[in-house]
Structures are given as structure tokens and as C-alpha cells.
PDB file of N, CA and C in Angstrom:
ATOM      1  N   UNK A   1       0.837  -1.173   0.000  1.00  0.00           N
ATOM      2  CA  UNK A   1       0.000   0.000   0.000  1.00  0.00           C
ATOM      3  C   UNK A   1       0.888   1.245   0.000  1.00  0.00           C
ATOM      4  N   UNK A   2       0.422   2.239  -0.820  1.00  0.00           N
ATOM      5  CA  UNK A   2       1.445   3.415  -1.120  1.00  0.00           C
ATOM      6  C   UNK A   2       1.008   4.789   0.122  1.00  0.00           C
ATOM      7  N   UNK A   3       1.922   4.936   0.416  1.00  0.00           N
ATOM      8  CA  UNK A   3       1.529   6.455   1.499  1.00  0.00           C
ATOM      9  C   UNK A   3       0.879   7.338   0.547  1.00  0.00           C
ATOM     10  N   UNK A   4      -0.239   7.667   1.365  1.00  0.00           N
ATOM     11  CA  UNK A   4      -1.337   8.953   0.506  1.00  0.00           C
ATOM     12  C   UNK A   4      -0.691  10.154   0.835  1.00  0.00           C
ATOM     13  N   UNK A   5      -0.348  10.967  -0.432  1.00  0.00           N
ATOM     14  CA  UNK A   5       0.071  12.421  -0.051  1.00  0.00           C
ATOM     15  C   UNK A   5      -1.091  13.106  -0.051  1.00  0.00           C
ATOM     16  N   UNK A   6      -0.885  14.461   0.933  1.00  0.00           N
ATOM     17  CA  UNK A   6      -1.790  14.728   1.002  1.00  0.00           C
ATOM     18  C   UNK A   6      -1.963  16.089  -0.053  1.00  0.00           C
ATOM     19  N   UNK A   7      -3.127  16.300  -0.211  1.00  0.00           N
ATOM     20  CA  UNK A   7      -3.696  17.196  -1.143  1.00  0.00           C
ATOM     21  C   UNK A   7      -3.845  18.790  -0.401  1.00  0.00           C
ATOM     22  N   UNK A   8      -2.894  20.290  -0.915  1.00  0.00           N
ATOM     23  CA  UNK A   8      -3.072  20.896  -0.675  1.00  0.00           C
ATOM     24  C   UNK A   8      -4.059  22.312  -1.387  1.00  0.00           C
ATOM     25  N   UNK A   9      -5.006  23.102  -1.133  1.00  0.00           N
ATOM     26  CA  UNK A   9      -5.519  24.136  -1.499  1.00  0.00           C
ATOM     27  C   UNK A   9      -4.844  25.147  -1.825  1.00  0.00           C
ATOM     28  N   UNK A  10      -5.867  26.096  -2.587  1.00  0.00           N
ATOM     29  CA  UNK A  10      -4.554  27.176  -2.812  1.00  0.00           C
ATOM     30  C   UNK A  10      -4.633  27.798  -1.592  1.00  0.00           C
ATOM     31  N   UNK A  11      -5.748  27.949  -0.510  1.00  0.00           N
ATOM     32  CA  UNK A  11      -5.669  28.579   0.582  1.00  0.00           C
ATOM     33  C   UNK A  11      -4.431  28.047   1.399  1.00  0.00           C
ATOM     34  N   UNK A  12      -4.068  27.184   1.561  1.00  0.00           N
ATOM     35  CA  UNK A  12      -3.443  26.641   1.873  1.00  0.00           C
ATOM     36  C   UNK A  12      -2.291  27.279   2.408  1.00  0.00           C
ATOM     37  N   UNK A  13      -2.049  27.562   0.444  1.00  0.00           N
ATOM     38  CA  UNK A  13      -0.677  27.838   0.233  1.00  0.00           C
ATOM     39  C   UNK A  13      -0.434  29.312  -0.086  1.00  0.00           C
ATOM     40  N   UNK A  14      -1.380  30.150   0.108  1.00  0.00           N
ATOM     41  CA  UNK A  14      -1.350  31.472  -0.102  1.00  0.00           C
ATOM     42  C   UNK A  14      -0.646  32.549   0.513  1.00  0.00           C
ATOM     43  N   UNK A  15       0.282  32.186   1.455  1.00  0.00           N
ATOM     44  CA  UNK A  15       0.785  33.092   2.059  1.00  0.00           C
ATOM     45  C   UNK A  15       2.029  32.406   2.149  1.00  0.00           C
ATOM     46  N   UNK A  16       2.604  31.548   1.180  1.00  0.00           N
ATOM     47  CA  UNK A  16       4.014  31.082   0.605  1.00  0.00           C
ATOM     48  C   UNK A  16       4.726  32.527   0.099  1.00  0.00           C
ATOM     49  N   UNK A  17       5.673  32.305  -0.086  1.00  0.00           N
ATOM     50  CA  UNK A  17       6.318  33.308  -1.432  1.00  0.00           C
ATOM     51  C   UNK A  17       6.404  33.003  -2.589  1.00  0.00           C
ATOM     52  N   UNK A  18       6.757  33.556  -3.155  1.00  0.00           N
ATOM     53  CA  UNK A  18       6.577  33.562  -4.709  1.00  0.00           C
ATOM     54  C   UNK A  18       7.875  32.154  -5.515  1.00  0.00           C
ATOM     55  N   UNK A  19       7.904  31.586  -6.350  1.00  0.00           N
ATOM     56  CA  UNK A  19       8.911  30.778  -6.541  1.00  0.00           C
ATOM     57  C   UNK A  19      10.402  31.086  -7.045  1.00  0.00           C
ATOM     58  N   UNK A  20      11.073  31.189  -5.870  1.00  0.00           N
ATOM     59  CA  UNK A  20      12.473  32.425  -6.424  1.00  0.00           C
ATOM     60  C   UNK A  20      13.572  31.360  -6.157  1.00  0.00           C
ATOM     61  N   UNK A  21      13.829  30.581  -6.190  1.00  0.00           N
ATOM     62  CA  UNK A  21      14.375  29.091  -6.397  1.00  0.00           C
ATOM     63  C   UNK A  21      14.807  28.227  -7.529  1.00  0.00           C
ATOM     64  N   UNK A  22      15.426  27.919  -8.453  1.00  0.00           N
ATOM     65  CA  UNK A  22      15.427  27.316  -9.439  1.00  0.00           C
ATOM     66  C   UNK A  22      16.699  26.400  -9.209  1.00  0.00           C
ATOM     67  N   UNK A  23      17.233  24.894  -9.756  1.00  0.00           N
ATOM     68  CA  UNK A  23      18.271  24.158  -9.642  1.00  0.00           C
ATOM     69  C   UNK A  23      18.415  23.285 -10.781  1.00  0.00           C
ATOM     70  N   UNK A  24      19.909  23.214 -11.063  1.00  0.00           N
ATOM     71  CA  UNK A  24      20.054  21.999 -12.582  1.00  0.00           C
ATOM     72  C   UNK A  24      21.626  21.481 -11.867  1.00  0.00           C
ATOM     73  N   UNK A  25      22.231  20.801 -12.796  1.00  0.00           N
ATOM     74  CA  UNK A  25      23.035  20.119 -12.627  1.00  0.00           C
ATOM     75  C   UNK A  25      24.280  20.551 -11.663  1.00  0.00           C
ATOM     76  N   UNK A  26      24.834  21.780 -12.190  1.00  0.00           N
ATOM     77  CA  UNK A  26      25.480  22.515 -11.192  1.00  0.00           C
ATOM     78  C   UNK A  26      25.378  23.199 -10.229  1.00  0.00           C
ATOM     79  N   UNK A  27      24.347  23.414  -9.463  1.00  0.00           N
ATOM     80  CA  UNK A  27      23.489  24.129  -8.370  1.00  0.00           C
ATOM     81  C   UNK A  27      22.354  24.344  -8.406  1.00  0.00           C
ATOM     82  N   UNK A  28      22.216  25.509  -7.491  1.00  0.00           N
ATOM     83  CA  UNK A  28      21.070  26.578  -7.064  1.00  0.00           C
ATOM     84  C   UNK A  28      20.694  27.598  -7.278  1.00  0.00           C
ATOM     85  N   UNK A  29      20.064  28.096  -7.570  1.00  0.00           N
ATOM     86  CA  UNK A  29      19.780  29.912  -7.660  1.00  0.00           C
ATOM     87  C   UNK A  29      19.070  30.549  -6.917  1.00  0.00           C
ATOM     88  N   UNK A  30      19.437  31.955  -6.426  1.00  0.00           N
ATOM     89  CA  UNK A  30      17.914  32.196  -5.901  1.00  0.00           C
ATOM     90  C   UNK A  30      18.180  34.103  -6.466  1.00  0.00           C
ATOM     91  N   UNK A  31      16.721  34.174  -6.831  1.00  0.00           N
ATOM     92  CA  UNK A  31      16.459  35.092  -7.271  1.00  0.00           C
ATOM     93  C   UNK A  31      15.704  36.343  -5.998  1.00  0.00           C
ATOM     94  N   UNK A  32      16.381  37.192  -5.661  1.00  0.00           N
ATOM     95  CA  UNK A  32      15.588  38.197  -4.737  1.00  0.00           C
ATOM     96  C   UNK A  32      15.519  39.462  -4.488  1.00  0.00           C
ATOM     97  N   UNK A  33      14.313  39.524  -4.300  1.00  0.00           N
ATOM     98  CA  UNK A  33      13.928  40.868  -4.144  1.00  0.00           C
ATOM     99  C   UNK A  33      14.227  41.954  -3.351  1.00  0.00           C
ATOM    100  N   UNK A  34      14.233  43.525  -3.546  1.00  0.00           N
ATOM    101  CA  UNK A  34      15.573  44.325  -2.941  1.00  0.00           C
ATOM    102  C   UNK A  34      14.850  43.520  -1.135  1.00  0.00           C
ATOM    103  N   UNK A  35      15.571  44.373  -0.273  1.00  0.00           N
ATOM    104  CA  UNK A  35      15.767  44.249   0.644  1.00  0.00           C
ATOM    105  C   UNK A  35      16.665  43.135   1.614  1.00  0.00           C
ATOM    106  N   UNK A  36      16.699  42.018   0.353  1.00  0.00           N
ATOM    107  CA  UNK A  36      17.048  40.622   0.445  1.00  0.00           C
ATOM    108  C   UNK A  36      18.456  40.597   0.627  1.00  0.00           C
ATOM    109  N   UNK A  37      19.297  39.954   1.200  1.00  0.00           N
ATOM    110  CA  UNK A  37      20.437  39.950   1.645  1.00  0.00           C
ATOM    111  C   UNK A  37      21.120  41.000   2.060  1.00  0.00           C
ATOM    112  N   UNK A  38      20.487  41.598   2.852  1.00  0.00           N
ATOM    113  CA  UNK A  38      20.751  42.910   3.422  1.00  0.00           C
ATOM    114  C   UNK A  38      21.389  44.336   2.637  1.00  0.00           C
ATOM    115  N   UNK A  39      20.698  44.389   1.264  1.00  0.00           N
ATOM    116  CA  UNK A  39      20.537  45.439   0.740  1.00  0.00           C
ATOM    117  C   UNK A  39      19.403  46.175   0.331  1.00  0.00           C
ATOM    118  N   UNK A  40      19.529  47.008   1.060  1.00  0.00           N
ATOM    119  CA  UNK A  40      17.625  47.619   0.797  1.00  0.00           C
ATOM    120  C   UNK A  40      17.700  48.190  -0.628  1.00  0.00           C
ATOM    121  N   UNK A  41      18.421  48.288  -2.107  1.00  0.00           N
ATOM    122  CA  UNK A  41      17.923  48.967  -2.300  1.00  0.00           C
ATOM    123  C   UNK A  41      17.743  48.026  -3.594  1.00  0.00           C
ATOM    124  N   UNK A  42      18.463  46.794  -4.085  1.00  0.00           N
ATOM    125  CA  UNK A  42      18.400  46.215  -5.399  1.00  0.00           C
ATOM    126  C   UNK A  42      18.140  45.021  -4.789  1.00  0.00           C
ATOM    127  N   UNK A  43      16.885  44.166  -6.486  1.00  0.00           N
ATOM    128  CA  UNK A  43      17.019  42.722  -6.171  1.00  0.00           C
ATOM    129  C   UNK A  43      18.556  41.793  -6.683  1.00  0.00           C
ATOM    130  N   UNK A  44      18.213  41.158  -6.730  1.00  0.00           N
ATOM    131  CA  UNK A  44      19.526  40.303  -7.206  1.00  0.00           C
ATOM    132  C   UNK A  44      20.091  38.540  -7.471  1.00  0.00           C
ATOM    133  N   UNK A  45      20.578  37.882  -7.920  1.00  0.00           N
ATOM    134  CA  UNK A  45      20.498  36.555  -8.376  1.00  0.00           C
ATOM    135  C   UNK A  45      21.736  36.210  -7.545  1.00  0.00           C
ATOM    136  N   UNK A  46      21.393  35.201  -7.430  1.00  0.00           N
ATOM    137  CA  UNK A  46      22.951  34.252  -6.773  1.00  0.00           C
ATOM    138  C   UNK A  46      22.920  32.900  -6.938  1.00  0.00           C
ATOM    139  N   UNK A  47      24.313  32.819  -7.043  1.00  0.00           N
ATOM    140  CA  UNK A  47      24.069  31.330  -7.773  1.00  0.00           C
ATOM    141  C   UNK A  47      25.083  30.390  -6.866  1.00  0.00           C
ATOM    142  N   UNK A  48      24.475  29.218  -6.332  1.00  0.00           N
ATOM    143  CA  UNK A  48      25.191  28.493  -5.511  1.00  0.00           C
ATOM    144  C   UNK A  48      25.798  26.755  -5.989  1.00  0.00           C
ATOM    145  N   UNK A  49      27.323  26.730  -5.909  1.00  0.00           N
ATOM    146  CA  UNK A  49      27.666  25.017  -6.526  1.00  0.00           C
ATOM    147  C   UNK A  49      26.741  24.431  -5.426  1.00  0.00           C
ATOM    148  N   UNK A  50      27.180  23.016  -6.263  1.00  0.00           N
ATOM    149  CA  UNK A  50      26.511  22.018  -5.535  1.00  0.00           C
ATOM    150  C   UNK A  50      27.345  21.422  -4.145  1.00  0.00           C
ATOM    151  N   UNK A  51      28.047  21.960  -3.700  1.00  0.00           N
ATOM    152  CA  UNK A  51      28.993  22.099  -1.817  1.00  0.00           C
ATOM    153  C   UNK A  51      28.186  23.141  -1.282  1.00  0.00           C
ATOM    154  N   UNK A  52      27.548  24.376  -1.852  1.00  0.00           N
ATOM    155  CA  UNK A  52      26.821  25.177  -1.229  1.00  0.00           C
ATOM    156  C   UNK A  52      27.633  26.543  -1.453  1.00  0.00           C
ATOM    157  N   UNK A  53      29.023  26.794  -2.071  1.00  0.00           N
ATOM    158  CA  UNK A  53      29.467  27.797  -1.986  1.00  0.00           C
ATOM    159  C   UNK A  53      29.217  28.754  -2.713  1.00  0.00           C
ATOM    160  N   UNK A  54      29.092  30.070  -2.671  1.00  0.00           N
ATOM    161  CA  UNK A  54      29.002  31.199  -3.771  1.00  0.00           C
ATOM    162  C   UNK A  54      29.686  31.155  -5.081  1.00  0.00           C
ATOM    163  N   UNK A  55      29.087  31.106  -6.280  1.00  0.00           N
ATOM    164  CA  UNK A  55      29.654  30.857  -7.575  1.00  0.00           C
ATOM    165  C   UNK A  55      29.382  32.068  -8.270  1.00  0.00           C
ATOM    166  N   UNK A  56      28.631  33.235  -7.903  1.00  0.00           N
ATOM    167  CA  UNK A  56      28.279  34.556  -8.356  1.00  0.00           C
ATOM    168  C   UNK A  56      27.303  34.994  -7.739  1.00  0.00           C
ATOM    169  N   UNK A  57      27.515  36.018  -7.832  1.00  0.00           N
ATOM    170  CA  UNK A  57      25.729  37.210  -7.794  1.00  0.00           C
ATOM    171  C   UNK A  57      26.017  38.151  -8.546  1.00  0.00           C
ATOM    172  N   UNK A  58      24.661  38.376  -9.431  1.00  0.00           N
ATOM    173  CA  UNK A  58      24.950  39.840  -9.657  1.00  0.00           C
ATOM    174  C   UNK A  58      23.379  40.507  -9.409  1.00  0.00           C
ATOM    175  N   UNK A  59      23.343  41.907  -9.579  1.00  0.00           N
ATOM    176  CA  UNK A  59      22.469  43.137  -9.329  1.00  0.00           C
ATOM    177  C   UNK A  59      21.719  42.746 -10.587  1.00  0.00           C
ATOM    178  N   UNK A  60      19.887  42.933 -10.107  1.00  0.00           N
ATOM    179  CA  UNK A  60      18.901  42.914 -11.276  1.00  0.00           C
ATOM    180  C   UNK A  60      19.256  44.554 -11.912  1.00  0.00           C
ATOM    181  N   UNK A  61      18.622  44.768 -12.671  1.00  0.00           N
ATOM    182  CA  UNK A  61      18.499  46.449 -12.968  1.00  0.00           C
ATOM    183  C   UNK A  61      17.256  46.719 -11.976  1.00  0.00           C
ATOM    184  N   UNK A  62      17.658  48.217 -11.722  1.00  0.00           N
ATOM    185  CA  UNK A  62      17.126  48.684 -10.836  1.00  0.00           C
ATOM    186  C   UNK A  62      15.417  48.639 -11.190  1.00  0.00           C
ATOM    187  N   UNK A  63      14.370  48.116 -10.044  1.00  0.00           N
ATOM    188  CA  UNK A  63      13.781  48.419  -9.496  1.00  0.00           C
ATOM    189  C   UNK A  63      12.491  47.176 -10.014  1.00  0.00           C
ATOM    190  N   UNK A  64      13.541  45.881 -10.084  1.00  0.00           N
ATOM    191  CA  UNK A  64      13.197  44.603 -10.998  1.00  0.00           C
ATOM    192  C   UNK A  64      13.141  43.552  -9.816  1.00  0.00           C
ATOM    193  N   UNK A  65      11.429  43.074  -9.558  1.00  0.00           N
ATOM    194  CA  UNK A  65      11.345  42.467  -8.631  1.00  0.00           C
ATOM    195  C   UNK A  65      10.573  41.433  -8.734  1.00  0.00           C
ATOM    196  N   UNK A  66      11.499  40.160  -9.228  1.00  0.00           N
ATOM    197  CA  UNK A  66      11.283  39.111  -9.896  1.00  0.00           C
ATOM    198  C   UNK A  66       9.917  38.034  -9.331  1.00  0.00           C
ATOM    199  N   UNK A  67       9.047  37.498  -9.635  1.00  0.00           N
ATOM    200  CA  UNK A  67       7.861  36.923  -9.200  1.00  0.00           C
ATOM    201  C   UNK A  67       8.301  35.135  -9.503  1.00  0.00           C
ATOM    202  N   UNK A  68       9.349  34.821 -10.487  1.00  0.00           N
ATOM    203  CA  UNK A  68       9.698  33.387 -10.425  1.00  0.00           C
ATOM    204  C   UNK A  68      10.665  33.046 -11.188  1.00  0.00           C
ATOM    205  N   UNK A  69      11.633  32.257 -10.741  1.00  0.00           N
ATOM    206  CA  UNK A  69      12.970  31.579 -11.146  1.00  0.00           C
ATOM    207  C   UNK A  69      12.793  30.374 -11.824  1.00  0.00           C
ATOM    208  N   UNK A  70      13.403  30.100 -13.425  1.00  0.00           N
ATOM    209  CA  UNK A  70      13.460  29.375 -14.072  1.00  0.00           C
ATOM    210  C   UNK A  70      14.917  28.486 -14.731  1.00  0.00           C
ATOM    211  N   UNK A  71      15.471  27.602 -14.239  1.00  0.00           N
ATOM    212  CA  UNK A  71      16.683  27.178 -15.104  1.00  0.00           C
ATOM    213  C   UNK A  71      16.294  26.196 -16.222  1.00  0.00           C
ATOM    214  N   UNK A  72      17.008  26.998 -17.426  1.00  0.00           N
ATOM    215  CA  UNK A  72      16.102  26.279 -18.751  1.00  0.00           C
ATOM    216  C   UNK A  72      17.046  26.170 -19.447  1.00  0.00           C
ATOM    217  N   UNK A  73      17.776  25.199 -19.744  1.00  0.00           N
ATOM    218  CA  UNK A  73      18.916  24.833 -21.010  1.00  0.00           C
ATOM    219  C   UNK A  73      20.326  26.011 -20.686  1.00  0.00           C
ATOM    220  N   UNK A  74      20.511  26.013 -19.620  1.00  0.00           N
ATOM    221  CA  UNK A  74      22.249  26.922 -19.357  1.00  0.00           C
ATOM    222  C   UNK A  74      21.908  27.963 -18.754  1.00  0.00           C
ATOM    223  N   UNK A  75      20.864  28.522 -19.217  1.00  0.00           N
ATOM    224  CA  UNK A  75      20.147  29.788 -18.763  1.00  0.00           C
ATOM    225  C   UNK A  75      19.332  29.943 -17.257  1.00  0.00           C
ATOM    226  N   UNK A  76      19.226  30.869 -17.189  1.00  0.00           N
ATOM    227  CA  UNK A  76      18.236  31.533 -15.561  1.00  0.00           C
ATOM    228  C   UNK A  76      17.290  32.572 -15.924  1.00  0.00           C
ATOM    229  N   UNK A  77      15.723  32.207 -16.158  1.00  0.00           N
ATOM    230  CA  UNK A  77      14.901  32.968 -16.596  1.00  0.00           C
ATOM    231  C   UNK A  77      14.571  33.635 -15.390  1.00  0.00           C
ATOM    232  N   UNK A  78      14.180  34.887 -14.890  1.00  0.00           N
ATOM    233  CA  UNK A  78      13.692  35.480 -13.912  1.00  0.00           C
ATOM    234  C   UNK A  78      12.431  35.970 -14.728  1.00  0.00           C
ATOM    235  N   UNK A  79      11.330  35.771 -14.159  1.00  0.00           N
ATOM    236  CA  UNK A  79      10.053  36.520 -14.784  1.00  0.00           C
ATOM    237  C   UNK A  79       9.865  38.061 -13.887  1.00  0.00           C
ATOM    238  N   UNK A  80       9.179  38.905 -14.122  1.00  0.00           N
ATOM    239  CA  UNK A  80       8.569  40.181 -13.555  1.00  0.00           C
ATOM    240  C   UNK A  80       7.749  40.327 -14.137  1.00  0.00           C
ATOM    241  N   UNK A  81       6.406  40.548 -13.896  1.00  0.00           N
ATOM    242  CA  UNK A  81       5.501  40.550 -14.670  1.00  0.00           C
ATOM    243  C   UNK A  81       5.345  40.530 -15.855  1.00  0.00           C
ATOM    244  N   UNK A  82       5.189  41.113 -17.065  1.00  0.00           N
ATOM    245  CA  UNK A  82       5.376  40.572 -18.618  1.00  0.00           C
ATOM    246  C   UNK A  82       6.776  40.487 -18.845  1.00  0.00           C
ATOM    247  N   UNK A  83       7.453  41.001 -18.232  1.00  0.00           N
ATOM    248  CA  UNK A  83       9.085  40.829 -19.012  1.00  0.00           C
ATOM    249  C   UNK A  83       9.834  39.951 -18.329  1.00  0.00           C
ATOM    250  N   UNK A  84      10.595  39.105 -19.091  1.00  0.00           N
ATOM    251  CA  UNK A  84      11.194  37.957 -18.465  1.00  0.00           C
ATOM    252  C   UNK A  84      13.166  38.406 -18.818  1.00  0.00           C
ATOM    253  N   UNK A  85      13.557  38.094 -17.595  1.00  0.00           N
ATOM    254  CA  UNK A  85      15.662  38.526 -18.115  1.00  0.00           C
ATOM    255  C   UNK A  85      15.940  37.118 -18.079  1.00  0.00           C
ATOM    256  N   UNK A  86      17.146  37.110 -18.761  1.00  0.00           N
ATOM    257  CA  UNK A  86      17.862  35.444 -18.893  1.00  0.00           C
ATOM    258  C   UNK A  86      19.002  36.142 -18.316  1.00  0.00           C
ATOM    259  N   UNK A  87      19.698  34.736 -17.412  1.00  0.00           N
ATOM    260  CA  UNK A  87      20.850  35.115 -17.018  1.00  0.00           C
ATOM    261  C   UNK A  87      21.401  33.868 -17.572  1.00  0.00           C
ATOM    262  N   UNK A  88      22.961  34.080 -17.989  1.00  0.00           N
ATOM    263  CA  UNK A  88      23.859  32.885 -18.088  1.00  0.00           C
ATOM    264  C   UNK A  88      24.028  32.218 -16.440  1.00  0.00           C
ATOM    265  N   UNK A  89      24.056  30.923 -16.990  1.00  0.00           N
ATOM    266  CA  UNK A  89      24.529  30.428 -15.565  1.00  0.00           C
ATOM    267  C   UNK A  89      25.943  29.957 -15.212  1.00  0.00           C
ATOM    268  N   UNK A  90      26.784  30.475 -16.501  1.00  0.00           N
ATOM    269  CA  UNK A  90      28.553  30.790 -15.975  1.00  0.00           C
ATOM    270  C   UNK A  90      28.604  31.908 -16.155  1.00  0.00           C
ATOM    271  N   UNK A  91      29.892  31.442 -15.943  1.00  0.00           N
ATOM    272  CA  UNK A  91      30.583  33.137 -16.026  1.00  0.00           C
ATOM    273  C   UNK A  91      30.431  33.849 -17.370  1.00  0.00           C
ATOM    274  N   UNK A  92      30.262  35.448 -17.110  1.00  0.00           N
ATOM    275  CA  UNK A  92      29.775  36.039 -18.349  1.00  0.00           C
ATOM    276  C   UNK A  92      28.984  37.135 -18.002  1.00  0.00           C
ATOM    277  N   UNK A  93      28.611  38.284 -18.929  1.00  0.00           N
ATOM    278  CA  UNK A  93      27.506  38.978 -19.090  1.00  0.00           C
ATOM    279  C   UNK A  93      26.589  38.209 -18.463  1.00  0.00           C
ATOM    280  N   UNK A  94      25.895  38.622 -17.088  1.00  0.00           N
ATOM    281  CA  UNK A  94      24.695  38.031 -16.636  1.00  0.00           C
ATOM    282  C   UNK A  94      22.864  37.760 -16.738  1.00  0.00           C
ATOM    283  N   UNK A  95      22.846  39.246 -17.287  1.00  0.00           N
ATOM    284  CA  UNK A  95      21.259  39.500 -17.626  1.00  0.00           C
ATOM    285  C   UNK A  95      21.143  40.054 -18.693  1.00  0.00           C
ATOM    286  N   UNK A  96      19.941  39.884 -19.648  1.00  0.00           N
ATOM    287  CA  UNK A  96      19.416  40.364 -20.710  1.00  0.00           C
ATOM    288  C   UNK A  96      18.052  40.389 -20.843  1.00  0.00           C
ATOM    289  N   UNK A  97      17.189  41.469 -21.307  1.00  0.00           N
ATOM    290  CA  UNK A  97      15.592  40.848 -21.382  1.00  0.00           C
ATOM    291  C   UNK A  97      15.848  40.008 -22.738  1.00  0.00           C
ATOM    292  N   UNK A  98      14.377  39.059 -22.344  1.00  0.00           N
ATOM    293  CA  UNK A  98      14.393  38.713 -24.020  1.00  0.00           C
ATOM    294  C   UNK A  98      13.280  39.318 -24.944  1.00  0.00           C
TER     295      UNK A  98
END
């Protein structure tokens, strides 16, 4: 007999945050919004190996406050409402809209 997971609502889950998280072969990302790592004034990306150590961050453009993190074929999609930035996920030029 298989353990029943259980089934959650969106009430549930409504007072989660937004999905600023993304991971592929070589790590983690997390995408956040200003105030986040103790800078009040920019959001910003960071990207973590798979030991946990810092492999980059860089600064969104100003005043870009991402709603969800995507790793899609090398890339790091950050959405903001209609406009979505790609970041490389090596080293390199980090952000671009598309």
C-alpha cells in the first residue's frame, strides 16, 4: 500500500512566497527581491555550486522584482511581470531581457 500524499488548497498555500528558487546540474539559484540579503535597495540573483558555496551574484536592474525563477537549457529565466531577463549560468555577461 502506497503512502497517501496529502492534497493541498490554494488557501493553503497562499501566504508562501513567490517561486524564487530554481536548480540543474550545477546548483542553485535564488532570485531576490531588494531588501534581500541585506541590501535595501536592489534585487539580485545568486548562484550556488553544488557544496553550497558562492559561484556569483549579480544586481537585477534597478527596481526589478522578480515573481519566479526558471533554469532552462544553461540559462536563468527570472520573470517580472510581462518581461522575463535570462541570465547565463557561468561566467559572463549576466542579464538580458528577451
Amino acid at each position: 500500500m502506497s503512502p497517501s500524499i496529502p492534497s493541498f488548497g490554494s488557501d493553503e498555500r497562499s501566504d508562501l512566497p513567490s517561486d524564487h528558487l530554481a536548480v540543474d546540474a550545477t546548483g542553485a539559484y535564488v532570485a531576490e527581491n531588494s531588501g534581500g540579503f541585506n541590501d535595501p535597495t536592489r534585487g539580485r540573483m545568486v548562484a550556488l555550486g553544488s557544496g553550497g558555496s558562492m559561484r556569483w551574484e549579480a544586481p537585477f536592474p534597478d527596481e526589478i522584482e522578480p515573481r519566479a525563477l526558471f533554469a532552462i537549457g544553461g540559462r536563468l529565466v527570472a520573470v517580472e511581470r510581462e518581461t522575463a531577463y535570462a541570465f547565463r549560468a557561468t561566467p559572463g555577461e549576466r542579464w538580458s531581457p528577451l
